[in-house]
Protein backbone atom coordinates (compact mmCIF):
# COMPACT_ATOMS: atom_id res chain seq x y z
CA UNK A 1 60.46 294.53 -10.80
CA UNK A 2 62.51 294.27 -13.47
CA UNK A 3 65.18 291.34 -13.76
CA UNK A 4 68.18 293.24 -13.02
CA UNK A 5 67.24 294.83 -10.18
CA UNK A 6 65.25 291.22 -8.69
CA UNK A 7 69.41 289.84 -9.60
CA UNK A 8 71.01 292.92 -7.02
CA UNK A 9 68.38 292.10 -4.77
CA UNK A 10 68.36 288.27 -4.65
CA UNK A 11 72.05 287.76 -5.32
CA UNK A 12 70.82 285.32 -8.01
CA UNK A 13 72.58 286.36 -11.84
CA UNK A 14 70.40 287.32 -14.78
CA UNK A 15 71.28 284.38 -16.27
CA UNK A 16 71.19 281.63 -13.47
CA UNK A 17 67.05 283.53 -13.06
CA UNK A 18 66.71 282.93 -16.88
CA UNK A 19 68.14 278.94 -15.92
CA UNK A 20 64.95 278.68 -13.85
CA UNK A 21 62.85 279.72 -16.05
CA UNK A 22 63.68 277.80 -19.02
CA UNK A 23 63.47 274.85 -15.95
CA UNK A 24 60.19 276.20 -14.84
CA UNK A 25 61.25 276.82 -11.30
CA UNK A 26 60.11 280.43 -11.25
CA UNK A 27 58.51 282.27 -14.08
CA UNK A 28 57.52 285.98 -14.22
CA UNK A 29 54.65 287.35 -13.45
CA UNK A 30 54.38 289.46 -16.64
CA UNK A 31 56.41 291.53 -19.19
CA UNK A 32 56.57 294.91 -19.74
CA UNK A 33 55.59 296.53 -22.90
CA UNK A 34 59.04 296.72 -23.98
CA UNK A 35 58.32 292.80 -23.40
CA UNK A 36 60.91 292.85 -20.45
CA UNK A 37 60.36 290.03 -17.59
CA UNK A 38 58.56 291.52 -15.07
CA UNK A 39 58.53 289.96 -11.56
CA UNK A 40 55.69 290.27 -8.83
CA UNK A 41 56.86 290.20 -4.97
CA UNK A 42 55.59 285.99 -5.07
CA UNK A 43 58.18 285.86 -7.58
CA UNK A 44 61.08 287.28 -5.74
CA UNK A 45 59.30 284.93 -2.03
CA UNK A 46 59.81 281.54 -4.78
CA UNK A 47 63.36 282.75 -5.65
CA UNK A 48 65.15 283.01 -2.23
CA UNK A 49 62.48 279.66 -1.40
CA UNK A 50 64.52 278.02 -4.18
CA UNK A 51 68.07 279.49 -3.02
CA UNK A 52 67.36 277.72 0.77
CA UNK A 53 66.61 274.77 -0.68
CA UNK A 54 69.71 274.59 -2.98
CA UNK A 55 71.59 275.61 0.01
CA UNK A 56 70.53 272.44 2.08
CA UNK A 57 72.13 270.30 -1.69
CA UNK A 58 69.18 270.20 -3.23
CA UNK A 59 69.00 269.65 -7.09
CA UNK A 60 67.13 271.48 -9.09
CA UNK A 61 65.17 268.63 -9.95
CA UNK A 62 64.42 267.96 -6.54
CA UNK A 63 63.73 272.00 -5.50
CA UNK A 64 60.89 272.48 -8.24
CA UNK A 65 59.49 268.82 -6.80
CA UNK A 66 59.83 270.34 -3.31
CA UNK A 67 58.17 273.81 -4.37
CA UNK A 68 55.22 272.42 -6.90
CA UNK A 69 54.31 268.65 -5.87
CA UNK A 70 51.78 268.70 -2.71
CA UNK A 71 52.23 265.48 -1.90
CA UNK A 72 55.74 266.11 -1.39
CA UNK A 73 57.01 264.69 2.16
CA UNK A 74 60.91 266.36 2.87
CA UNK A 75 61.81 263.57 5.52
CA UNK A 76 62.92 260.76 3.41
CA UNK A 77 64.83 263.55 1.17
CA UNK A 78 66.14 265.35 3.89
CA UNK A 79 67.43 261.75 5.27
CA UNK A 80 69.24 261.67 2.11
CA UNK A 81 70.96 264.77 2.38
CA UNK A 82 72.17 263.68 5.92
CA UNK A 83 73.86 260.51 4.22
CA UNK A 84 75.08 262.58 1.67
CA UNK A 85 76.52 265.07 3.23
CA UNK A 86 78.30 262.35 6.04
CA UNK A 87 79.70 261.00 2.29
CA UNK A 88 80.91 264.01 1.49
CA UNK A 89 82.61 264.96 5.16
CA UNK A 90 83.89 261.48 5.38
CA UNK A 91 85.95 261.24 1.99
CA UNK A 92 87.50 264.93 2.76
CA UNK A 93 88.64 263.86 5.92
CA UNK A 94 89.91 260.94 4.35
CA UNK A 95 91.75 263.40 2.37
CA UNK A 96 92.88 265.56 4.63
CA UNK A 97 94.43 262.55 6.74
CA UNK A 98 96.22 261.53 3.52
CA UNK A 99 97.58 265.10 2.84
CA UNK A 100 98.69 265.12 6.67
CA UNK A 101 100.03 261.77 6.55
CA UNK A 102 102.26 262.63 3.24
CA UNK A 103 103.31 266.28 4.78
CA UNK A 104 104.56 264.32 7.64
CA UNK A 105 106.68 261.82 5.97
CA UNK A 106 108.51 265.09 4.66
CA UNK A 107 108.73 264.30 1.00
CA UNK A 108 111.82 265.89 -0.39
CA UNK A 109 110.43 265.36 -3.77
CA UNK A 110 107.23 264.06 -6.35
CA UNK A 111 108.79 260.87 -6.36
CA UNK A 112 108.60 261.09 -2.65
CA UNK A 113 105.18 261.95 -2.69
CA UNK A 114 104.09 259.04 -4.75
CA UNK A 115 106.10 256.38 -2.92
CA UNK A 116 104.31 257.37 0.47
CA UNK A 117 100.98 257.27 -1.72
CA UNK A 118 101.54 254.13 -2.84
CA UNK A 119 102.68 252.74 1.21
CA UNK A 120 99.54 254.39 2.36
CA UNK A 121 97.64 252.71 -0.20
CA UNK A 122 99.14 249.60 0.90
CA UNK A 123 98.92 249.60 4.45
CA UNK A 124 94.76 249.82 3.69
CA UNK A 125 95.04 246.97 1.31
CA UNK A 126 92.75 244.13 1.64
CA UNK A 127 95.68 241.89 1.04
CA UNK A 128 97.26 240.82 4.03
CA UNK A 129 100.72 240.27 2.58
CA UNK A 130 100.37 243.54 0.57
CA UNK A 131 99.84 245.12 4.20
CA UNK A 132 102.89 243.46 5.81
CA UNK A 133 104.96 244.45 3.31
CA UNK A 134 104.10 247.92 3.43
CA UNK A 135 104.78 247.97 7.34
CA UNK A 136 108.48 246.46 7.17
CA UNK A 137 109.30 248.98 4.22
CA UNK A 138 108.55 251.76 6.59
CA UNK A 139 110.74 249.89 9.03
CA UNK A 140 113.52 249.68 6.33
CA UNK A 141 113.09 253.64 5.93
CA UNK A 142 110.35 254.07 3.28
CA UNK A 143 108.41 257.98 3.98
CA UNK A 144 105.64 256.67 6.20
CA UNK A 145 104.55 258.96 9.02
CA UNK A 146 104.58 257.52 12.84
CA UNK A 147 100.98 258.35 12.87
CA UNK A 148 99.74 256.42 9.17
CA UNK A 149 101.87 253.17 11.52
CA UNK A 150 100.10 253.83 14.71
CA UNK A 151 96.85 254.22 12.78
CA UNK A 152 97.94 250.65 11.11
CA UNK A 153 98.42 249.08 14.21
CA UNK A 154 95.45 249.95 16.46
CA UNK A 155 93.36 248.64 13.37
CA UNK A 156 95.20 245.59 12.32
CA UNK A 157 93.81 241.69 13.25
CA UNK A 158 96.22 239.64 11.64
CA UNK A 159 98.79 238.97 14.09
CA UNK A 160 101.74 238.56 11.72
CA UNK A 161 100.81 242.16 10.24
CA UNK A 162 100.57 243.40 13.43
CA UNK A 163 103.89 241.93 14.84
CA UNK A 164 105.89 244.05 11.75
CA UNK A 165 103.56 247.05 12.25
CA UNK A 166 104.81 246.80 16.13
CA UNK A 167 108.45 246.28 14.78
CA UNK A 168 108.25 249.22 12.44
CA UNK A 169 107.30 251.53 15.38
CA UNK A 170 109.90 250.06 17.78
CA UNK A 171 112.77 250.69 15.37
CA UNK A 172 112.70 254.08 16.66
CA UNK A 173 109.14 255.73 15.00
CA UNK A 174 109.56 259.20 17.27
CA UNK A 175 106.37 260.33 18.67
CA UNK A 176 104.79 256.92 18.71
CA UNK A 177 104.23 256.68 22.53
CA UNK A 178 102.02 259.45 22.92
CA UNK A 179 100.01 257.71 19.95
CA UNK A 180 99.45 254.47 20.98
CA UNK A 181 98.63 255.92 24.59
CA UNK A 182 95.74 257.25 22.84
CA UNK A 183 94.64 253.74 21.83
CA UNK A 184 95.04 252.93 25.40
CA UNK A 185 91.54 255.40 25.99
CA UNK A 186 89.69 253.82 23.01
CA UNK A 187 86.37 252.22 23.58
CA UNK A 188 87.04 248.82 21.86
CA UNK A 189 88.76 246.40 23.93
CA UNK A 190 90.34 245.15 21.03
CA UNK A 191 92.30 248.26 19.96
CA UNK A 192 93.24 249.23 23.71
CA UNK A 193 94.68 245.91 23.48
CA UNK A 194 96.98 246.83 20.14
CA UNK A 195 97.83 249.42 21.91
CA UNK A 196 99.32 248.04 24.68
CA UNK A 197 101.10 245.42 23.06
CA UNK A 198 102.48 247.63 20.88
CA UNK A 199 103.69 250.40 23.32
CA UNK A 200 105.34 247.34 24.70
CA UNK A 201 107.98 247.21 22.28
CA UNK A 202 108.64 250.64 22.36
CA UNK A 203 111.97 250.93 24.22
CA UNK A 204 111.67 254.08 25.55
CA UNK A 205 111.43 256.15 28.23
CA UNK A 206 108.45 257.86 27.38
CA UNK A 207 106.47 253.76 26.60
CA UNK A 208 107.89 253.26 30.21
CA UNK A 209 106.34 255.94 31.97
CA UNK A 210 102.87 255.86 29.95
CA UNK A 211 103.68 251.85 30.70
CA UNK A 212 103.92 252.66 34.67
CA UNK A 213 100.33 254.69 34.56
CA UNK A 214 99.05 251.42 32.58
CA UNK A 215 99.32 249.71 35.71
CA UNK A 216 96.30 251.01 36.85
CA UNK A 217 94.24 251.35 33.91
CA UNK A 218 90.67 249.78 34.67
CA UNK A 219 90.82 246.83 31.86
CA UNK A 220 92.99 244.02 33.00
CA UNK A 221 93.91 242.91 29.58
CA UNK A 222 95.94 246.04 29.23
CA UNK A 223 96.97 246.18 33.20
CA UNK A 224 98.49 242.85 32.48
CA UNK A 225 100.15 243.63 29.25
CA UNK A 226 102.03 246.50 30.53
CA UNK A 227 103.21 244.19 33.65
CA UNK A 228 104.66 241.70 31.53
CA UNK A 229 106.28 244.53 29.53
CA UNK A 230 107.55 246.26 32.72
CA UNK A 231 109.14 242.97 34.34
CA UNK A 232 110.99 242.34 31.40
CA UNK A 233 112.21 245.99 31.76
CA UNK A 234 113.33 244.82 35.71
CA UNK A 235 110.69 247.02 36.99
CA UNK A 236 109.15 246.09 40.43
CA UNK A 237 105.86 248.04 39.68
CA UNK A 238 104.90 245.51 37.97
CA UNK A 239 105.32 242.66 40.79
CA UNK A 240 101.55 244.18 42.00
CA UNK A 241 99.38 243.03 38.67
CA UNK A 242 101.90 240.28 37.91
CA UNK A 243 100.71 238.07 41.34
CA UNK A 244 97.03 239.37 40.53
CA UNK A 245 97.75 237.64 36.78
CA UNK A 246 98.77 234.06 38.62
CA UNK A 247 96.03 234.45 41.01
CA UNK A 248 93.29 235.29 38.50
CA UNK A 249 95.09 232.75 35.54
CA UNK A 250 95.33 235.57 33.31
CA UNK A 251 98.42 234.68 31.44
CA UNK A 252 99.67 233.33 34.73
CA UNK A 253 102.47 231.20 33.21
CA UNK A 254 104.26 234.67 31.87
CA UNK A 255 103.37 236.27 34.99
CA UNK A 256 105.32 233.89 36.96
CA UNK A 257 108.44 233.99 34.42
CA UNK A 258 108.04 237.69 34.67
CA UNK A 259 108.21 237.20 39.03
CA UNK A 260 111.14 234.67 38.56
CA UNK A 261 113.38 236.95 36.25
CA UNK A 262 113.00 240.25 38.66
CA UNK A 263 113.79 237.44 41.73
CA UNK A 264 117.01 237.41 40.03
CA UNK A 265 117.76 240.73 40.43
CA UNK A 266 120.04 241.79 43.91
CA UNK A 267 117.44 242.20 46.60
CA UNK A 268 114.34 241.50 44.71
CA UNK A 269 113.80 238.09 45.75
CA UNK A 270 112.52 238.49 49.33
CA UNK A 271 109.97 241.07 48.52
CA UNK A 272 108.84 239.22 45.53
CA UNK A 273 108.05 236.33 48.20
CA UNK A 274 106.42 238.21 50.40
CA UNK A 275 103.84 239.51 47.71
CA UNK A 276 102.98 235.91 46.83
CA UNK A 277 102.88 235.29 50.52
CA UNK A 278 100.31 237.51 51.52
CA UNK A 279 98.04 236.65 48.42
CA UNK A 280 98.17 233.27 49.88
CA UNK A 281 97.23 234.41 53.70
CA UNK A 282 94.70 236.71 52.55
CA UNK A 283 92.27 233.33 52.63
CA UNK A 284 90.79 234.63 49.62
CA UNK A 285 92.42 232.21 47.03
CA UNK A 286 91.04 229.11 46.28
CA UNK A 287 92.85 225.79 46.05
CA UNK A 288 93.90 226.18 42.23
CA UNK A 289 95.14 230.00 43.34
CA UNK A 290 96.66 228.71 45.77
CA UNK A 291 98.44 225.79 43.55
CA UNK A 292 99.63 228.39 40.89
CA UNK A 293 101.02 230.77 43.34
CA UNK A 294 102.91 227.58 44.81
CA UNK A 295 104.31 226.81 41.43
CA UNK A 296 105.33 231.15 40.89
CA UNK A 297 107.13 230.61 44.46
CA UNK A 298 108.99 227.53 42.86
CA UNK A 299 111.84 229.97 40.70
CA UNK A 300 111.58 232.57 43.70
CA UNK A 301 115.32 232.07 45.63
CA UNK A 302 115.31 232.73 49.27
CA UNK A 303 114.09 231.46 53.04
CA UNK A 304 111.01 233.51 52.59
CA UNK A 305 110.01 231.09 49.33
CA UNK A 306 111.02 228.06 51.48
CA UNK A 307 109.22 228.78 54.48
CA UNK A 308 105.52 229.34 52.25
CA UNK A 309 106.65 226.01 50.49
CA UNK A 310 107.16 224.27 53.47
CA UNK A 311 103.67 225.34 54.81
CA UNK A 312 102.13 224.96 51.33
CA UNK A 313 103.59 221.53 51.59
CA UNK A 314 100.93 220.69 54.43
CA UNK A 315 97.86 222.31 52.82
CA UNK A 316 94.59 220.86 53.63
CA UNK A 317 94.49 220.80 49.24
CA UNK A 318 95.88 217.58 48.92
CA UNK A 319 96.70 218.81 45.23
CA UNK A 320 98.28 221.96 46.60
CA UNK A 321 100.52 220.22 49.25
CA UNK A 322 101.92 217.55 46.63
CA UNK A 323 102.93 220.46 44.08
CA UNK A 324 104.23 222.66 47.16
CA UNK A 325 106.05 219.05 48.52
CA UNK A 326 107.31 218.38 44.91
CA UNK A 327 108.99 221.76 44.29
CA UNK A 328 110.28 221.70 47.90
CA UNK A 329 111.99 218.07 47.06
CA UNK A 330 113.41 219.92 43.61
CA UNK A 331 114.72 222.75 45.53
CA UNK A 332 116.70 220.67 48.20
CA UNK A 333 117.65 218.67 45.66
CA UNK A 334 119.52 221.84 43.80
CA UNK A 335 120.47 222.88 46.79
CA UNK A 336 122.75 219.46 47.85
C-alpha cells in the first residue's frame, strides 16, 4: 500500500508518516520500483498502535520506547500520565474559575478586567496583609465577585483576614447566603465553621432562614454559632441550643448574654426561665451544669427565675447553693 492511500486510511498525513520514519517509529516494508514507500498490513497494525498511544499523551519518545523496548513496563508511565493529566485538568479549572470570577464582577472595561486580576491575585497571596487588603477593597467597591469572597472566606485562617473577608460580604455581597450555606455541608469542620460565622453577619433574610435550619445541623460548633447569631437577631429559636451551650460549656458565657438580652424582650422572660428550669429538673446536669445554668438564670427577670434561685439556693452542691444564694442576695438587693 502505497503512502497516500495508508494516509486516507489511517487518518495520519503523508508528512506526519514521513515524521515517523525519519524517527524510526514505523518504517516501510519496501519500495516500489518507482522507489515509492511501500507499506505491508504490520505497517499500517504499528501505525494506529502508535496513534493509541499518542492519544493516551504519549511522546514520541516514549511511543517508540513503548512499541520496541521489551522490557518496557507501562505502569509507572501510565502513573505519570494520570498526574499529568490531573495537572493539566487542575490549572484549566483554575482558569475557568478565574474567567467566571472576572465575568461576574461585570467588567465594563480592560482596565476593569485587570483590576479584578490583580484582586484575585491578591486575595491568593501568601501575604497576609496583601490578602486583607484585597478583601476591604472589594468592600470599598473594587470588581470582585460574591463568589471569589465566599471562596476567600471558607479558606482563610487568619482571623483578622477573615473578619474583613466577613465584612466585605456583609456590606451587602448579593447572593452570598446561598454560598456560604454551601460551606455549611463541607466535610472540614474548619470551613463549616467559616461558614457559619460568616453567614452570621449577613443581615438578611435569606442568612436568617438558612440561620433557623442551622439550628439543627448535626455539628454543634455550627448549631451554636447560628444561636448566638439568632439571639442577637431577638429570635427565640435559638433559646433551644443556647441552654444546651451553658449546659455543655460551649461558649456558655455568650450563650447566657444571648438568654439575658431576648429576657429583655416583652414576654420572653418567663419562657426563657422555664427552659433553664427544666434543664435543671431533668437530673441530668451535674453540679458545674447546674452552677452555670444558676449564673444564666441570674440576668433572667421574673418569679419563675426567683423561684429556681431560691431552690438552687438550697442545693445539696454546696458550690451551687452559694452562687444561687449570692445572685439571689444581688437580686433583692436591686430590687429594694
Amino acid at each position: 500500500m502505497l503512502i497516500g492511500e495508508v494516509a486516507r486510511r489511517s487518518g495520519v498525513s503523508a508528512r506526519m508518516l514521513r515524521h515517523y520514519e525519519s524517527l524510526g517509529l514505523v518504517r516501510p516494508t519496501g519500495r516500489t520500483d518507482g522507489g515509492y514507500r511501500e507499506y505491508a498490513d504490520e505497517d499500517i497494525r504499528r501505525i494506529f498502535h502508535i496513534e493509541s498511544l499518542r492519544s493516551l499523551g504519549l511522546s514520541l519518545r516514549e511511543v517508540g520506547r513503548a512499541l520496541d523496548d521489551p522490557g518496557f513496563t507501562p505502569s509507572e508511565l501510565v502513573d505519570d500520565l494520570i498526574r499529568q493529566a490531573r495537572e493539566r485538568v487542575a490549572a484549566e479549572t483554575e482558569l475557568l474559575t478565574r474567567l467566571h470570577r472576572i465575568g461576574a464582577a461585570e467588567p465594563a472595561g480592560w482596565e476593569d478586567v485587570l483590576r479584578t486580576v490583580a484582586l484575585l491575585q491578591a486575595l491568593h497571596s501568601k501575604s497576609a496583609r496583601t490578602r486583607q487588603r484585597a478583601a476591604l477593597s472589594s468592600a470599598d467597591g473594587e470588581p470582585v465577585g460574591v463568589e471569589a469572597l465566599v471562596e476567600a472566606v471558607l479558606r482563610e485562617a487568619d482571623p483578622i483576614v477573615a473578619g474583613a473577608l466577613r465584612w466585605a460580604l456583609a456590606r451587602g455581597a448579593e447572593g452570598a447566603a446561598a454560598l456560604l450555606a454551601e460551606g455549611l455541608a463541607s466535610p472540614s469542620a474548619e470551613v463549616r465553621e467559616r461558614a457559619v460565622r460568616s453567614l452570621a453577619e449577613v443581615p438578611d433574610e435569606e442568612a436568617t432562614a438558612l440561620l433557623r435550619e442551622a439550628l439543627a445541623h448535626p455539628d454543634a460548633v455550627v448549631r451554636g454559632h447560628a444561636a448566638l447569631a439568632l439571639g442577637a437577631r431577638g429570635l427565640a429559636e435559638a433559646v433551644p441550643v443556647l441552654i444546651d451551650m451553658i449546659v455543655e460549656e460551649t461558649n456558655d458565657v455568650d450563650a447566657a448574654d444571648a438568654l439575658s438580652a431576648l429576657a429583655g424582650r416583652p414576654g420572653s422572660a418567663d419562657g426563657i426561665a422555664a427552659g433553664l428550669v427544666d434543664r435543671l429538673a431533668h437530673g441530668t446536669a451535674g453540679a458545674p451544669a447546674r452552677r452555670r445554668l444558676a449564673q444564666a438564670l441570674a440576668d433572667i427577670p421574673g418569679a419563675t427565675a426567683a423561684r429556681a434561685l431560691a431552690e438552687l439556693a438550697r442545693d445539696e452542691d454546696r458550690s451551687v447553693a452559694l452562687t444561687a444564694a449570692y445572685i439571689v442576695e444581688l437580686r433583692e438587693g436591686r430590687e429594694r
